[in-house]
N, C-alpha and C. Protein backbone atom coordinates (compact mmCIF):
# COMPACT_ATOMS: atom_id res chain seq x y z
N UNK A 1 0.83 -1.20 0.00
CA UNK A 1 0.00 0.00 0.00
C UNK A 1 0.87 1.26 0.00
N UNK A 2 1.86 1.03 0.74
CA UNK A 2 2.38 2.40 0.69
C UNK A 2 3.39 3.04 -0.48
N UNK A 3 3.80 2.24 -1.36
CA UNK A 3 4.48 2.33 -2.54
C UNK A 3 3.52 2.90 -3.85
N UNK A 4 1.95 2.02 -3.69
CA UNK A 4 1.39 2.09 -5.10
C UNK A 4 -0.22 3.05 -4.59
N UNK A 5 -0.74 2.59 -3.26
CA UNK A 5 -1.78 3.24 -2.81
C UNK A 5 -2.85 1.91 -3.13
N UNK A 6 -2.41 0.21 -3.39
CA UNK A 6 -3.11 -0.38 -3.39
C UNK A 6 -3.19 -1.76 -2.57
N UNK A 7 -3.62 -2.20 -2.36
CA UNK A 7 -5.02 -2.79 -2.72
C UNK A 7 -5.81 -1.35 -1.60
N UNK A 8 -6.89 -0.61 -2.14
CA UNK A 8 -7.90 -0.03 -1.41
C UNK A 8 -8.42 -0.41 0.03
N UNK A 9 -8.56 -1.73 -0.22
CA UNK A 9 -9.32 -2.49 0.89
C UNK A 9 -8.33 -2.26 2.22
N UNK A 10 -6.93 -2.19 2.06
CA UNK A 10 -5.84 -2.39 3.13
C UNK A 10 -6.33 -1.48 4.11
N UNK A 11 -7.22 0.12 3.82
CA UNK A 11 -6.92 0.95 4.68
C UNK A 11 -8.38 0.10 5.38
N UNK A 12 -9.80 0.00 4.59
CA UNK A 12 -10.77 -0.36 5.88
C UNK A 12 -10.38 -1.68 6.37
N UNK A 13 -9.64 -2.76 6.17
CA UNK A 13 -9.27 -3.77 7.14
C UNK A 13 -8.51 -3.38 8.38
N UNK A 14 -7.76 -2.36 8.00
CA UNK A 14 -6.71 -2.15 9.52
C UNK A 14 -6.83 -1.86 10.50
N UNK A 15 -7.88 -1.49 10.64
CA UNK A 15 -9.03 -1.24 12.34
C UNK A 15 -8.64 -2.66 12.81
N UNK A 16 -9.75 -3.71 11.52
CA UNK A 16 -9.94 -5.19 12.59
C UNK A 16 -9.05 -5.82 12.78
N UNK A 17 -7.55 -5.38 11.94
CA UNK A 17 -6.29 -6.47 12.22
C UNK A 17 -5.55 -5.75 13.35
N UNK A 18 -6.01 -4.71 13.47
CA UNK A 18 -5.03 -4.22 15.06
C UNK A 18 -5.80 -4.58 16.06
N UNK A 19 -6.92 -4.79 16.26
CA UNK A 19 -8.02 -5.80 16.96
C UNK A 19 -7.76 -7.05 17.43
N UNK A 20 -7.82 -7.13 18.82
CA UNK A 20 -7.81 -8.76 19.31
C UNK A 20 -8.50 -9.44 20.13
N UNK A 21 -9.51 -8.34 20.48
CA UNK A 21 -10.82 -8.50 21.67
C UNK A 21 -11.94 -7.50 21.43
N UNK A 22 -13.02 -8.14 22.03
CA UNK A 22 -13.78 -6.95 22.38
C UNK A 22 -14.28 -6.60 23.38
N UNK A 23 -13.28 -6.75 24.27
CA UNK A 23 -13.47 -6.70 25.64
C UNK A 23 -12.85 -4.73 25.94
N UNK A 24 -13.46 -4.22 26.59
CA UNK A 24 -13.62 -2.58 26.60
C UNK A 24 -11.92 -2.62 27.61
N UNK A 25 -10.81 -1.69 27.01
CA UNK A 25 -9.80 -1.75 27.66
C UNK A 25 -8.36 -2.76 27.17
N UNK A 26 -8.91 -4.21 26.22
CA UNK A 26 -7.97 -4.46 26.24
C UNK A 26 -8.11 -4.75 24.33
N UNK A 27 -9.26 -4.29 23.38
CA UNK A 27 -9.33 -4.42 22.32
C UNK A 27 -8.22 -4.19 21.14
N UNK A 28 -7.23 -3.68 21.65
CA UNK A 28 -6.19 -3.40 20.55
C UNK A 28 -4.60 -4.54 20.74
N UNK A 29 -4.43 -4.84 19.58
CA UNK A 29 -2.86 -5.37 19.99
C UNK A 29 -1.84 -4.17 19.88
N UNK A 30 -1.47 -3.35 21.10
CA UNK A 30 -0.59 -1.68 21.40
C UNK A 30 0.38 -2.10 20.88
N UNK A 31 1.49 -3.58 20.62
CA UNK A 31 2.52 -3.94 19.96
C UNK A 31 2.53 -3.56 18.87
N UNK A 32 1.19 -3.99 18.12
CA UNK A 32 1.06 -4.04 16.59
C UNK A 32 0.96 -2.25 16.30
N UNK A 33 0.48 -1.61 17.08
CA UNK A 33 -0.22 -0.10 16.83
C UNK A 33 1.28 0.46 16.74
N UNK A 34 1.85 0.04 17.95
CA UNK A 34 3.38 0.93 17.66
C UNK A 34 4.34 0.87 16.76
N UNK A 35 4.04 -0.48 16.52
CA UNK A 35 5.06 -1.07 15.29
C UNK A 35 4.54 -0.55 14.18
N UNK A 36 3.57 -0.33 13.65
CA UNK A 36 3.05 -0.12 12.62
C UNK A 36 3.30 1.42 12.63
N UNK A 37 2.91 2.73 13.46
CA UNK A 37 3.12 4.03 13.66
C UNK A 37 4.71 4.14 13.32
N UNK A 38 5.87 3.20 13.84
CA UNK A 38 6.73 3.63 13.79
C UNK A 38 7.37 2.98 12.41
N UNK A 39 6.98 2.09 12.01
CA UNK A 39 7.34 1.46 11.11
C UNK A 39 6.51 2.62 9.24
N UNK A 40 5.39 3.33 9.32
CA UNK A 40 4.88 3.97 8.55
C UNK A 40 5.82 5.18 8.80
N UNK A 41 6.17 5.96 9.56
CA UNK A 41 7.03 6.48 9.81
C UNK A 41 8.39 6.91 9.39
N UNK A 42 8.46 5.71 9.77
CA UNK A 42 10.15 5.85 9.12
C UNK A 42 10.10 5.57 7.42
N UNK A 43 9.00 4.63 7.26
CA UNK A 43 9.31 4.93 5.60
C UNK A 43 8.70 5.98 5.21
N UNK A 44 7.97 6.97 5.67
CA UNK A 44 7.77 8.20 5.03
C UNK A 44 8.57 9.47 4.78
N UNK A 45 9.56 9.44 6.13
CA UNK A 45 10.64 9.97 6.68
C UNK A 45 11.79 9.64 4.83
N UNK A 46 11.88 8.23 4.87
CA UNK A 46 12.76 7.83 3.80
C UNK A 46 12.03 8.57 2.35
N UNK A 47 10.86 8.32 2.57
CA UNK A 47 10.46 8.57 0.99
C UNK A 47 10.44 10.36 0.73
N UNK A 48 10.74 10.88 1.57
CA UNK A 48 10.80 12.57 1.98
C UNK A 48 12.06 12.97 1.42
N UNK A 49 12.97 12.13 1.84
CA UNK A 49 14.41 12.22 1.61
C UNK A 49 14.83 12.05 0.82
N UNK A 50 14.26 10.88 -0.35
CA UNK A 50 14.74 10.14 -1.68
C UNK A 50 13.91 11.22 -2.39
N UNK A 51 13.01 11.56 -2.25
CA UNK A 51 12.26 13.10 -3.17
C UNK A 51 13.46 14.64 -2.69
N UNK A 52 14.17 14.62 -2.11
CA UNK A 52 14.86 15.89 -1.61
C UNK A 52 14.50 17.05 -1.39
N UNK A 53 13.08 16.47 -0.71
CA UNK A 53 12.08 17.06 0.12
C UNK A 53 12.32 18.00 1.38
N UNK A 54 12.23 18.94 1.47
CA UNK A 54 12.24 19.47 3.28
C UNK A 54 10.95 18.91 4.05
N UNK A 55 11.37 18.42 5.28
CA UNK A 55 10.62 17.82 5.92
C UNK A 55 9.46 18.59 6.62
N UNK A 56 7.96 19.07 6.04
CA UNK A 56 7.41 20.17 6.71
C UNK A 56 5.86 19.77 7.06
N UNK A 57 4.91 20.58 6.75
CA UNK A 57 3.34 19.95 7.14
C UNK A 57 3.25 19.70 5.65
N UNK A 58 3.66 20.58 4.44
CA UNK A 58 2.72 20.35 3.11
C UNK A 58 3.68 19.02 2.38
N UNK A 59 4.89 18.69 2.93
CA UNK A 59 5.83 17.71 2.78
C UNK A 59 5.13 16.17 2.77
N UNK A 60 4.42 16.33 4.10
CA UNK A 60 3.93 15.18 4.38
C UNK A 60 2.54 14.85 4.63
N UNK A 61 1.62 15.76 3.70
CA UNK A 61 0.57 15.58 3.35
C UNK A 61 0.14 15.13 2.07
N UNK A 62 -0.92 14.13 1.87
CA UNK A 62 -0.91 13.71 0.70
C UNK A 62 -0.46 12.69 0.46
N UNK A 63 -0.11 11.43 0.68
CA UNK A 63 0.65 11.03 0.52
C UNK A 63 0.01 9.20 1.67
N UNK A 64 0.55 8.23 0.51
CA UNK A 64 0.23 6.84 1.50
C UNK A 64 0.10 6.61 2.67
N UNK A 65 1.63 7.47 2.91
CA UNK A 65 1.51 7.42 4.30
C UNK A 65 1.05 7.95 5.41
N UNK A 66 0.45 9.24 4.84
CA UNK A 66 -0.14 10.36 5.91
C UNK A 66 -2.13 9.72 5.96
N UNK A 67 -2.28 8.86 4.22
CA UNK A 67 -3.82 8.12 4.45
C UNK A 67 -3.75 7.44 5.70
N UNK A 68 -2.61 6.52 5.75
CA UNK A 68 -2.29 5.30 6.65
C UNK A 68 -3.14 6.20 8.20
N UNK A 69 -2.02 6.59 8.46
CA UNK A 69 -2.23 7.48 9.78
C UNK A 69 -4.04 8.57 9.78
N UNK A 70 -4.24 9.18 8.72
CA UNK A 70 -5.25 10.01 9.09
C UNK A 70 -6.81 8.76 8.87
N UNK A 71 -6.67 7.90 7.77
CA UNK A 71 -7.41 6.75 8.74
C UNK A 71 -7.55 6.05 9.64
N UNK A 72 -6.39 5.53 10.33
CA UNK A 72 -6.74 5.43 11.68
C UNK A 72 -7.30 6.37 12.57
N UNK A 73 -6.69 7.58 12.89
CA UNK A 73 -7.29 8.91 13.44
C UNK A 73 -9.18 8.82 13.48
N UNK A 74 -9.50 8.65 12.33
CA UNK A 74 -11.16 8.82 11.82
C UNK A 74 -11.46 7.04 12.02
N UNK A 75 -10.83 6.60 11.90
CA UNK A 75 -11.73 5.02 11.79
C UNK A 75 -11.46 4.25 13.05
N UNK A 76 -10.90 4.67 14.12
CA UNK A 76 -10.36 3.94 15.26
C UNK A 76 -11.40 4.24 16.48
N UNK A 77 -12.07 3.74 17.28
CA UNK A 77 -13.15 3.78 18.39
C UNK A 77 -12.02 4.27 19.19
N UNK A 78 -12.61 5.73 20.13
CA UNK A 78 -11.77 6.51 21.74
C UNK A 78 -11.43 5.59 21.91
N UNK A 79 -11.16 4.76 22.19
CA UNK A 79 -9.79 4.10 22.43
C UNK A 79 -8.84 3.35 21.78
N UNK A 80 -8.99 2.70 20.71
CA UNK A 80 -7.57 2.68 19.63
C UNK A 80 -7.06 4.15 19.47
N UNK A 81 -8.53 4.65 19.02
CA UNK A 81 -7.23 6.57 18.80
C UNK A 81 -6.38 7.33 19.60
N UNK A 82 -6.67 6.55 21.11
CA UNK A 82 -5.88 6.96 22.15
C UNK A 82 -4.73 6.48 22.08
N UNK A 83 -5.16 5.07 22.12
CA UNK A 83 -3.37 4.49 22.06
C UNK A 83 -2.61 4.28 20.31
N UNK A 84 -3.56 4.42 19.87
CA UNK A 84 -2.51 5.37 18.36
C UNK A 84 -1.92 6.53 18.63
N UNK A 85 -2.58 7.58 19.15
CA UNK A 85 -2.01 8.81 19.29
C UNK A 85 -1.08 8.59 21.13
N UNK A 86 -1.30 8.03 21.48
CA UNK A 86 0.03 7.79 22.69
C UNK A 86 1.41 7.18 21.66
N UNK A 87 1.21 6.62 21.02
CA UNK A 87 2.15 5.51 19.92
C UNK A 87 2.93 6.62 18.95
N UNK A 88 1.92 7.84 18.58
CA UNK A 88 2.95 8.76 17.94
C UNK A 88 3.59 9.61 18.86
N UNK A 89 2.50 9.79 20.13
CA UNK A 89 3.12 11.01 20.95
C UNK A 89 4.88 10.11 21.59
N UNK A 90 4.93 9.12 21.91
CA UNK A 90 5.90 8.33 22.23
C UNK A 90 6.99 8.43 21.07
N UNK A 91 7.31 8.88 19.72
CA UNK A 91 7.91 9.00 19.47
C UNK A 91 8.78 10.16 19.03
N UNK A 92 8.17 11.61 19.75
CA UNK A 92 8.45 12.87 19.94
C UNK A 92 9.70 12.75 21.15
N UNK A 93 10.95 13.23 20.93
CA UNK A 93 11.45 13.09 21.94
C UNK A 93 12.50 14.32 21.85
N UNK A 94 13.62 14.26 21.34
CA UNK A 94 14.69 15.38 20.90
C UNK A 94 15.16 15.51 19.46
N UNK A 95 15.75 16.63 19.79
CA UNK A 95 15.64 17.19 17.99
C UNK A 95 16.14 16.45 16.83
N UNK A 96 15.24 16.22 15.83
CA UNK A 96 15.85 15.35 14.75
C UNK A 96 14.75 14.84 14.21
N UNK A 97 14.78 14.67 12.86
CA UNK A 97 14.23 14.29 11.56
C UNK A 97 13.08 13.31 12.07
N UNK A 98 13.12 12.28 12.76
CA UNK A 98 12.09 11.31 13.40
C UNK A 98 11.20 12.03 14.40
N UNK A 99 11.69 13.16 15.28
CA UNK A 99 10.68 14.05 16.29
C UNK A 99 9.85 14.88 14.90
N UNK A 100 10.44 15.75 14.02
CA UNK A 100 10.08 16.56 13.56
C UNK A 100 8.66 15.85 12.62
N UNK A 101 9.39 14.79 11.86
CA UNK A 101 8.51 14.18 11.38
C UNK A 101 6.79 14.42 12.00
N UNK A 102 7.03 13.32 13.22
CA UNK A 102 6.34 12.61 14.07
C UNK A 102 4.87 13.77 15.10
N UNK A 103 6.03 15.05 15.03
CA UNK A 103 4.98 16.29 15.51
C UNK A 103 4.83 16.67 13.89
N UNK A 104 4.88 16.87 13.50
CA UNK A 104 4.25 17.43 11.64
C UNK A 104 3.18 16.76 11.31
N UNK A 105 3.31 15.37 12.13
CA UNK A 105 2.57 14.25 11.53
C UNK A 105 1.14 14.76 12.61
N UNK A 106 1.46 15.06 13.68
CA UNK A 106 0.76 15.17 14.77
C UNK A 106 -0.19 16.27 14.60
N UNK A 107 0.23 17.27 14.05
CA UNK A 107 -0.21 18.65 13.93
C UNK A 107 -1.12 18.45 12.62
N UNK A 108 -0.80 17.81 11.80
CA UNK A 108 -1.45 18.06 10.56
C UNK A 108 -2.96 17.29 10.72
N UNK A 109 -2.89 16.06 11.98
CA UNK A 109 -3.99 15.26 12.57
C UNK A 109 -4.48 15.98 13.01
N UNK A 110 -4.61 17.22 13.46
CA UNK A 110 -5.56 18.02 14.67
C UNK A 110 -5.29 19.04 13.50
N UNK A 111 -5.20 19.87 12.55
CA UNK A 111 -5.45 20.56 11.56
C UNK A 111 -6.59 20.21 10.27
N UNK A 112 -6.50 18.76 10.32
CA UNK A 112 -6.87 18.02 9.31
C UNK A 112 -8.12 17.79 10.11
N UNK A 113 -8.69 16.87 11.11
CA UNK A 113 -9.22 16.22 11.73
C UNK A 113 -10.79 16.87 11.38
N UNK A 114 -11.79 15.62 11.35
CA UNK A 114 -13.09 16.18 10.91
C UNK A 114 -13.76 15.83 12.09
N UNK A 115 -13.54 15.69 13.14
CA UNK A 115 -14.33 16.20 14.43
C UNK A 115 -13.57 16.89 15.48
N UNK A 116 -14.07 17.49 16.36
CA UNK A 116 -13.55 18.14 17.23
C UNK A 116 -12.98 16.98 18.46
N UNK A 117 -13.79 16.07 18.35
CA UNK A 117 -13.29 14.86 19.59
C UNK A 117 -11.87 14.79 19.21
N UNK A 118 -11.41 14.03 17.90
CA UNK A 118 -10.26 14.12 17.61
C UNK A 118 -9.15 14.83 18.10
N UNK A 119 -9.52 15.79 17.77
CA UNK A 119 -8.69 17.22 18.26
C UNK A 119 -8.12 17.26 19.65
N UNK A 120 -9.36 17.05 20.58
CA UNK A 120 -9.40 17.00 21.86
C UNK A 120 -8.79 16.00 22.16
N UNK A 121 -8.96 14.90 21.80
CA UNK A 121 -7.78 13.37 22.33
C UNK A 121 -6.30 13.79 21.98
N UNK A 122 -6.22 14.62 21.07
CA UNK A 122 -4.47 14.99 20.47
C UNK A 122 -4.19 15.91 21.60
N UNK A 123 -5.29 16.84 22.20
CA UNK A 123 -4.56 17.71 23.16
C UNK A 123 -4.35 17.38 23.98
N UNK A 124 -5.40 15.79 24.58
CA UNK A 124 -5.30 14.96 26.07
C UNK A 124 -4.04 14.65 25.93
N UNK A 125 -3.61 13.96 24.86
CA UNK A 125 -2.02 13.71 24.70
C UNK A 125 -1.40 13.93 25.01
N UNK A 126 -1.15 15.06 24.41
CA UNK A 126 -0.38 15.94 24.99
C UNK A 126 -0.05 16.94 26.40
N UNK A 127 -1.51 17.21 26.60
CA UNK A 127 -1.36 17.83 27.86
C UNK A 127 -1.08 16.38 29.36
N UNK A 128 -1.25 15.58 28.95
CA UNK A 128 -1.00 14.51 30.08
C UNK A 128 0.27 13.99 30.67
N UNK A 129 1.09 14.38 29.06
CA UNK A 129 2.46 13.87 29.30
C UNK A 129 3.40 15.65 29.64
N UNK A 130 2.59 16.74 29.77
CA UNK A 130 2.98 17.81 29.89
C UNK A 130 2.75 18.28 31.29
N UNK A 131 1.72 18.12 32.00
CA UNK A 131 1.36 18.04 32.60
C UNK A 131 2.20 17.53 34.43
N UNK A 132 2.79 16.76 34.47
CA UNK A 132 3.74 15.81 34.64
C UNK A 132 4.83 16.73 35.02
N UNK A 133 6.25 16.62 36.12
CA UNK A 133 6.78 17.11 36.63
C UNK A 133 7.89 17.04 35.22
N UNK A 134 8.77 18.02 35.36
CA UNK A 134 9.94 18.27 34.04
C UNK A 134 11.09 17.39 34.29
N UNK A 135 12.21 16.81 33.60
CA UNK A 135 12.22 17.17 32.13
C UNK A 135 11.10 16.82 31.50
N UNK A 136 10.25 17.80 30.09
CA UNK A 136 9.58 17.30 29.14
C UNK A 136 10.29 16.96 28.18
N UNK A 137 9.87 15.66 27.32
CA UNK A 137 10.55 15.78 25.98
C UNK A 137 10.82 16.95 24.88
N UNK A 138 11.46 17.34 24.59
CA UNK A 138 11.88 18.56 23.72
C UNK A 138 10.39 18.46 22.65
N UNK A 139 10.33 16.95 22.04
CA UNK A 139 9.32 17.07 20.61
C UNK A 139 8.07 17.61 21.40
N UNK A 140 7.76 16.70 22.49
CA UNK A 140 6.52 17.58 22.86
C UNK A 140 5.62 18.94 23.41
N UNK A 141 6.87 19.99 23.59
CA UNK A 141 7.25 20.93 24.24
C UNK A 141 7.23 21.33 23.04
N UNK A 142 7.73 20.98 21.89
CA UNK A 142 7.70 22.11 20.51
C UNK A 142 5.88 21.93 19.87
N UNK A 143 5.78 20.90 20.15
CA UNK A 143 4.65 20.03 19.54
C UNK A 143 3.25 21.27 20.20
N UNK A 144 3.53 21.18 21.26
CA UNK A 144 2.33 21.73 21.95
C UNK A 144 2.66 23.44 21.87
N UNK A 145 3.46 23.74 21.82
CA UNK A 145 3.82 25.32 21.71
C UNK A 145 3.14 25.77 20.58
N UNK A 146 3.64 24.89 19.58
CA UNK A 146 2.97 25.51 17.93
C UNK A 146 1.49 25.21 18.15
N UNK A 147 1.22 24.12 18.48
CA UNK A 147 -0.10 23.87 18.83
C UNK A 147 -1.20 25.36 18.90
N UNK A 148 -0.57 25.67 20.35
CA UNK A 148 -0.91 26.53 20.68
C UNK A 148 -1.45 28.22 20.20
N UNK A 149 -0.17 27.88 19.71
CA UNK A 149 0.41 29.78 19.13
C UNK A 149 0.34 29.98 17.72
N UNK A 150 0.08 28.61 16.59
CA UNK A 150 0.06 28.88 15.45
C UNK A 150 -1.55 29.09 15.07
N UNK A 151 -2.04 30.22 14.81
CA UNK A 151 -3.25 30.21 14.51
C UNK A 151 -3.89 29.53 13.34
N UNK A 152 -3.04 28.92 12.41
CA UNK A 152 -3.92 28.13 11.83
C UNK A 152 -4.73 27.19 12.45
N UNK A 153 -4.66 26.82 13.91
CA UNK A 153 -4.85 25.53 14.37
C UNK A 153 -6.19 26.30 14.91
N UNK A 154 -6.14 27.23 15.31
CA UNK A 154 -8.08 27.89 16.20
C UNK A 154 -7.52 27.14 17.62
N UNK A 155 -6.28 27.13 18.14
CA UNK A 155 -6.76 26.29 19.40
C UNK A 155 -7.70 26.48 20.33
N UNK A 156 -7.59 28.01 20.90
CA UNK A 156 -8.07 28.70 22.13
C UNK A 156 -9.65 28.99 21.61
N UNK A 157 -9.67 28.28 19.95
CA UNK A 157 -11.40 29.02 19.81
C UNK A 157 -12.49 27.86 20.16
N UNK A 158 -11.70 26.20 20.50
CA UNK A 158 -12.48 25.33 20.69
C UNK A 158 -13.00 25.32 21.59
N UNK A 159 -14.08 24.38 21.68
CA UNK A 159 -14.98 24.26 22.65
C UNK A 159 -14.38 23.59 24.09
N UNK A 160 -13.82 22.32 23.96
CA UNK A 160 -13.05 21.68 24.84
C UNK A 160 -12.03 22.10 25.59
N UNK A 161 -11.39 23.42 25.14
CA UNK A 161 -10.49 24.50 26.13
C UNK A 161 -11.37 25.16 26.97
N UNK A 162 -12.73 26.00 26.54
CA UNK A 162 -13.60 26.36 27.61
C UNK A 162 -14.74 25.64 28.23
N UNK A 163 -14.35 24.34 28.31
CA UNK A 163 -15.65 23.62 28.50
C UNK A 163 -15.95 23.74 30.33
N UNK A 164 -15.07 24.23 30.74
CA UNK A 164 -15.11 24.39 32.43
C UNK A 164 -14.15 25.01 32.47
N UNK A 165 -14.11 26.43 33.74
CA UNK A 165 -13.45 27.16 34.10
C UNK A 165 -12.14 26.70 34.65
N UNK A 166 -12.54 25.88 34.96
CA UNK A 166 -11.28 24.36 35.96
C UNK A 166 -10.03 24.25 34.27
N UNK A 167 -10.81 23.70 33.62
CA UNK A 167 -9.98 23.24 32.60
C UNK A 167 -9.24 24.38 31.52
N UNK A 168 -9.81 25.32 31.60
CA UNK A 168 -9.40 26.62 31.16
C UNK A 168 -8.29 27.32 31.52
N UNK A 169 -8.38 27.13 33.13
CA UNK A 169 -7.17 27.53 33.73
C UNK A 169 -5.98 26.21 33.84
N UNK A 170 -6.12 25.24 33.58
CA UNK A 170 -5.67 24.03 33.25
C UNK A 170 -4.56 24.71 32.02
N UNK A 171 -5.06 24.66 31.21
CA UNK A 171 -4.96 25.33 29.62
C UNK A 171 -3.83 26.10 29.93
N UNK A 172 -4.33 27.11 30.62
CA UNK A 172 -3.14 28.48 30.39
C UNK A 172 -2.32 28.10 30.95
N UNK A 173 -2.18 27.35 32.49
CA UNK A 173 -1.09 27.38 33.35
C UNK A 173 0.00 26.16 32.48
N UNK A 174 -0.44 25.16 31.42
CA UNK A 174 0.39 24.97 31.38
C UNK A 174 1.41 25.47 29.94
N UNK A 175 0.32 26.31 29.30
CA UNK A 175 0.63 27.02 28.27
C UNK A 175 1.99 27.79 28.77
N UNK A 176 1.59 28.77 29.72
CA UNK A 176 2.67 29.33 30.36
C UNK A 176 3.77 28.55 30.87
N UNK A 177 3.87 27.32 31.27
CA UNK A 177 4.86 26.90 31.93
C UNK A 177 5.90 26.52 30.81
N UNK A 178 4.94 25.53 29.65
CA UNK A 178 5.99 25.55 28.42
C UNK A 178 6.39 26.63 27.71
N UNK A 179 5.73 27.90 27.52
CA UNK A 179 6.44 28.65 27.18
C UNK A 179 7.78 29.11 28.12
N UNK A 180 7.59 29.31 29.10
CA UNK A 180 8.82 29.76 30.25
C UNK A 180 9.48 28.69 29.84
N UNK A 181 9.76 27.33 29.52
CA UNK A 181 10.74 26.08 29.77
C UNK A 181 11.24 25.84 28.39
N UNK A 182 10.81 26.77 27.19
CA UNK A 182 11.30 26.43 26.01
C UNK A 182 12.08 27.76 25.54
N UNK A 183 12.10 28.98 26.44
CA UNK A 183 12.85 30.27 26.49
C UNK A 183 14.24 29.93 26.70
N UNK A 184 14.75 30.28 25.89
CA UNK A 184 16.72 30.56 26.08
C UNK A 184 16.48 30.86 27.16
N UNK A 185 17.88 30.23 27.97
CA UNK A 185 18.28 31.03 29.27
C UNK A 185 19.47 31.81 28.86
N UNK A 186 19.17 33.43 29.74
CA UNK A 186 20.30 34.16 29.48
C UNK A 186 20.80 34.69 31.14
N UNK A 187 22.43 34.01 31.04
CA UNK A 187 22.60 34.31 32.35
C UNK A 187 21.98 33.41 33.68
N UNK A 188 21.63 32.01 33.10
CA UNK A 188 21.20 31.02 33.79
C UNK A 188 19.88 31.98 34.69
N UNK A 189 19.05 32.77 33.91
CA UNK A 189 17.56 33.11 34.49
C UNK A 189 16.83 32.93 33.18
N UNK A 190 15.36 32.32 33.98
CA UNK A 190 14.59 32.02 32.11
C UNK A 190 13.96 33.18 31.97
N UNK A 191 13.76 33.66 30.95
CA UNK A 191 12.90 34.77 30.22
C UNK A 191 11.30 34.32 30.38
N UNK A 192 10.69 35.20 30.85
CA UNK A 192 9.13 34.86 30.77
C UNK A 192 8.91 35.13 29.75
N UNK A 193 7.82 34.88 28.90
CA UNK A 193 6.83 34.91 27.43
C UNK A 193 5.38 35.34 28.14
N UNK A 194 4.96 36.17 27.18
CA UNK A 194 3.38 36.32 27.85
C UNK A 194 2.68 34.88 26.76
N UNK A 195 1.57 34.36 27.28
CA UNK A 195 1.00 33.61 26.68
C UNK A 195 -0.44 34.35 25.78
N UNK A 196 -0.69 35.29 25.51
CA UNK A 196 -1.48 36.49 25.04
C UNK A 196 -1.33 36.45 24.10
């Protein structure tokens, strides 16, 4: 599939072959989900490179491998899409061609995405593993910054950022914290950022 874009059928079977129960909690084989995320991955990464491509969002749209991934996204029940999107967020880590990828890949899922649930599971993602005492991984710290601050994305206009005052302030405090933790230090003091 990912060479020619065929057999068709490959993308609606791949729900039921990452499937191994239907028992609520343990329905996915997470081996197969990761292997497969990281394994689509890296050959997209390759096929980016053999085109002498810059690695960007319009880079890696379009393309076998970005179907692969944005069908699962849309065809996976809240919970495969969780642990799909834990499976990419897991491979955001420090700087380099496989993080960059992997958040491009991430961003273009919550840009792209035709429901808002979607969206919202990419930010649980993220905010869960952000959330969490520091070091953060560098990819996810860039991941969620742009998130944030690039207005193509509408973050702050969704519904699920103001859905409770609780979670709102959730939102900013940690908006602010990654911005403060991704500021040059000058003179071993960090620079504040307004989040505004």
């Amino acid at each position: 599939y990912l060479k020619n874009r065929t057999p068709v059928s490959f993308l609606s079977e791949l729900r039921t072959n990452l499937q191994v129960s239907n028992e609520p909690g343990m329905r996915y084989n997470i081996s197969m989900i990761n292997a497969l995320v990281m394994f689509v991955g890296t050959q997209a990464i390759q096929y980016i490179r053999g085109k002498n491509s810059n690695l960007n969002m319009s880079s890696i749209a379009h393309s076998s491998h970005m179907d692969i991934f944005q069908n699962l996204a849309a065809d996976l029940d809240t919970e495969g899409r969780y642990l799909f999107l834990n499976c990419i967020a897991n491979q955001m880590r420090y700087p380099n061609s496989h993080t960059h990828y992997f958040s491009c890949l991430l961003l273009n899922l919550f840009g792209e995405a035709n429901t808002e649930a979607i969206q919202e599971q990419i930010t649980r993602v993220l905010l869960e593993r952000l959330i969490v005492n520091r070091p953060h991984p560098w990819g996810l710290l860039i991941t969620f910054i742009e998130l944030i601050k690039n207005p193509t994305f509408k973050f702050w206009t969704h519904e699920f950022v103001h859905c409770a005052p609780e979670i709102q302030k959730l939102f900013e405090s940690v908006a602010k914290s990654c911005m403060v933790a991704s500021q040059p230090r000058m003179d071993g003091v960090e620079q504040p950022i307004s989040t505004e």
